[in-house]
Protein backbone atom coordinates (compact mmCIF):
# COMPACT_ATOMS: atom_id res chain seq x y z
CA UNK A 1 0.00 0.00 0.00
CA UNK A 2 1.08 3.16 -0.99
CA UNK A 3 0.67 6.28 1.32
CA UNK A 4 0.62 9.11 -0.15
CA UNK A 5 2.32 12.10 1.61
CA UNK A 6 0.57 11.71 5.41
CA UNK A 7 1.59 15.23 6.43
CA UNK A 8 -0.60 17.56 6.14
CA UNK A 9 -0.56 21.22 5.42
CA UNK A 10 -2.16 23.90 7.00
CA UNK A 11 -3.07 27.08 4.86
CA UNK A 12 -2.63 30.00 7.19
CA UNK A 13 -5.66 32.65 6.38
CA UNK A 14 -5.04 35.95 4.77
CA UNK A 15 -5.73 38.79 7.29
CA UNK A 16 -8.72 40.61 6.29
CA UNK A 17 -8.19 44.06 5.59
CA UNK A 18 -10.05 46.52 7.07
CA UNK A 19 -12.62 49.16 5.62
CA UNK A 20 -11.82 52.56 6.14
CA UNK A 21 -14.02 53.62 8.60
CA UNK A 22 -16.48 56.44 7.35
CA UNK A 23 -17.05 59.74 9.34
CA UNK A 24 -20.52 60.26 9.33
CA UNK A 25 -21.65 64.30 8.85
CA UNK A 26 -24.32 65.44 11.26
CA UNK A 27 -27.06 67.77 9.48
CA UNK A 28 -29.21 69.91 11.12
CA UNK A 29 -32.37 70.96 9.92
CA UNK A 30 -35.30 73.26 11.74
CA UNK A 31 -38.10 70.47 10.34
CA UNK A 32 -40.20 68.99 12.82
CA UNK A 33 -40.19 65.26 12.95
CA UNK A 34 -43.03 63.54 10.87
CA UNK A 35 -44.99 61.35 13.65
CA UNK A 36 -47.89 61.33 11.78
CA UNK A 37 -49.99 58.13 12.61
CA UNK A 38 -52.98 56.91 10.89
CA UNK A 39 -56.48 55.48 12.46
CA UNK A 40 -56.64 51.96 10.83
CA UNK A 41 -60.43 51.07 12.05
CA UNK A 42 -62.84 53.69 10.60
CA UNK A 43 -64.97 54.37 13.12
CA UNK A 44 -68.34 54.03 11.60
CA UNK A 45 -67.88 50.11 11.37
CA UNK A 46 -67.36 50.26 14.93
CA UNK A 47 -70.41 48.38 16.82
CA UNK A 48 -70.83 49.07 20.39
CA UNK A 49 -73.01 46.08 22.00
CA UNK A 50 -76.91 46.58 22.81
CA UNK A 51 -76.07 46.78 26.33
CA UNK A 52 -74.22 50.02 26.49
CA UNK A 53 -76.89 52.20 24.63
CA UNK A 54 -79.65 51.77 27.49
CA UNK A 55 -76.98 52.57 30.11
CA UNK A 56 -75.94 55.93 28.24
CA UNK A 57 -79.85 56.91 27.95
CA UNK A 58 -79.74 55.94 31.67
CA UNK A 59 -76.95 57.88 32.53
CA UNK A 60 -78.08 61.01 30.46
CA UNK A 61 -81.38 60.71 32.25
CA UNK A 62 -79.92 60.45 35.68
CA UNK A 63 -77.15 63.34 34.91
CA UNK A 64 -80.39 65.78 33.95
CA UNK A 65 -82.50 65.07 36.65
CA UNK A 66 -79.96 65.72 38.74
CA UNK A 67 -78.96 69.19 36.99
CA UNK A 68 -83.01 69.97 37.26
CA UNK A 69 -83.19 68.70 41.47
CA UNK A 70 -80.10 71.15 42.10
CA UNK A 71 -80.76 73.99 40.52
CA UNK A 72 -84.28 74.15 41.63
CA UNK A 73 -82.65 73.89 45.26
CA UNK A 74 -80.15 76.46 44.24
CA UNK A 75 -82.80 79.35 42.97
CA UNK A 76 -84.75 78.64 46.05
CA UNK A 77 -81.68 78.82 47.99
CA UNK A 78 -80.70 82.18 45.87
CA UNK A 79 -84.47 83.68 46.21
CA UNK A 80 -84.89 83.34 50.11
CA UNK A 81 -81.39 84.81 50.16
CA UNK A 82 -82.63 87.86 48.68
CA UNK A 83 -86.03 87.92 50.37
CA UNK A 84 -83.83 88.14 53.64
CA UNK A 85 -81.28 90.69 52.16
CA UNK A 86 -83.78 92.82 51.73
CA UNK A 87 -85.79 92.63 55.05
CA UNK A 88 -81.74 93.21 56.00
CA UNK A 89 -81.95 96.85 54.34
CA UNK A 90 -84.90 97.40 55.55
CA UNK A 91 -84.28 96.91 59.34
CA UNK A 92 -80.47 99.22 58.47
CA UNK A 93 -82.75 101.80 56.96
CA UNK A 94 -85.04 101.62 59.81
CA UNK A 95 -82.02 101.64 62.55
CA UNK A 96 -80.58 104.69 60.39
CA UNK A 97 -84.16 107.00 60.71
CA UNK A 98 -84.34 106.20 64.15
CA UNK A 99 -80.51 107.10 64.94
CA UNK A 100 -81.09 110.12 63.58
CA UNK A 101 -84.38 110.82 66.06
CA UNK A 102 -82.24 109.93 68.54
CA UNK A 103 -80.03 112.27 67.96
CA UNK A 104 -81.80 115.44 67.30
CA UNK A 105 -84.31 114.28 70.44
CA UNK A 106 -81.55 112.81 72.63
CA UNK A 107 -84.14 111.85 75.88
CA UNK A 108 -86.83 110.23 73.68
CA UNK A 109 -86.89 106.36 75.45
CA UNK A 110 -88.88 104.76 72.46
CA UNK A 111 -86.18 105.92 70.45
CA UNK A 112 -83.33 104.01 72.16
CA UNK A 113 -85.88 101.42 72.51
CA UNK A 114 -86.74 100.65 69.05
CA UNK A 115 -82.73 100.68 68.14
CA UNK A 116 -82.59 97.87 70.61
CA UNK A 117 -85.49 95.85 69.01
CA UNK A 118 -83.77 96.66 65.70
CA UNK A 119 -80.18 95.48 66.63
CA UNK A 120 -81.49 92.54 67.71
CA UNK A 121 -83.37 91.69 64.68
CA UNK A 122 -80.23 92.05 62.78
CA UNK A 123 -78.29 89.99 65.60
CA UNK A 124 -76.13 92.59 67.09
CA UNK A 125 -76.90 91.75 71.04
CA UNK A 126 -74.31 94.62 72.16
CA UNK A 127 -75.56 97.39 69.95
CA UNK A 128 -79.02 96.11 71.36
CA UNK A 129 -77.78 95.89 75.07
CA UNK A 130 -76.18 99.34 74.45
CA UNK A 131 -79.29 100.95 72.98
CA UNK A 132 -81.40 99.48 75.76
CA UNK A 133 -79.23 100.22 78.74
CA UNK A 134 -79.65 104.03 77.06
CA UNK A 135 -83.83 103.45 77.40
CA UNK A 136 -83.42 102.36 81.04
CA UNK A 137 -81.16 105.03 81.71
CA UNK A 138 -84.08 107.91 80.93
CA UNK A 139 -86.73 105.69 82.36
CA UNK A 140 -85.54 102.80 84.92
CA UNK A 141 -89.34 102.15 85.08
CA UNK A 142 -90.06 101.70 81.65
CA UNK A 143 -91.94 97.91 80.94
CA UNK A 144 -91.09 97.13 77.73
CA UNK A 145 -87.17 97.93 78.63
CA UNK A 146 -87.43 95.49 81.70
CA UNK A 147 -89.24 92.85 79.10
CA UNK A 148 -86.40 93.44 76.51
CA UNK A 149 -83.71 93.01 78.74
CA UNK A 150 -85.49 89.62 79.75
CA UNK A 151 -84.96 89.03 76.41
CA UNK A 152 -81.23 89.90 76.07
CA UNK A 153 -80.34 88.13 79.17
CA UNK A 154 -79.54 84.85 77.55
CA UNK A 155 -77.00 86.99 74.98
């Protein structure tokens, strides 16, 4: 048997060369990007199921009747509010035309009296206390004083 040369050679690989390595150039522009997406679905082929359109009517009837309850509360609220804003004026203009009695007629008791009712309508206890004290002061005898400071005991 013949052999035929049993050594064997090895090829040694070429070394690849390397690519000159590009510089890349950096642009600026003053475009905005383009992110422009597109709906696929169009939305009229959209079908909602039969369950949500009585719970929207629902809804819508619930949301109105609840817009209707409150504002009826809130113009009642707003008209009583001006009802008593204006029984307010009336008792200021009152106090006002009786201060000025007062003060041209300085020992008249039902004067200083009525300022006392009127202070305490409005819920001022000391102007009432004050104007009363006054009243008792010209007349330590006078009934409707003693019954009116009764009254403003408690404040």
């Amino acid at each position: 048997m013949k052999f035929k040369n049993t050594k064997k050679t090895i090829k040694k690989a070429k070394p690849k060369k390397k690519a000159p390595q590009k510089v890349a150039k950096v642009v600026k522009t003053e475009e905005f990007p383009r992110n422009s997406r597109f709906i696929t679905e169009d939305l009229r082929k959209v079908r909602l199921s039969s369950f949500f359109y009585p719970v929207l009517i629902l809804l819508c009837l619930i949301i109105v009747s609840m817009i209707g309850f409150f504002g009826f509360g809130l113009i009642k609220s707003f008209n009583s509010f001006n009802k008593l804003e204006s029984q307010r004026n009336q008792i200021i203009s009152k106090i006002n035309t009786w201060r000025s009695i007062t003060d041209k007629y300085q020992g008249y008791k039902d004067g200083y009296l009525q300022l006392a009712v009127l202070e305490y309508q409005l819920q001022d206890f000391g102007n009432a206390k004050l104007y009363l004290n006054k009243a008792l002061e010209l007349d330590p005898n006078y009934k409707e004083a003693i019954e009116m400071k009764k009254v403003l005991k408690n404040y």
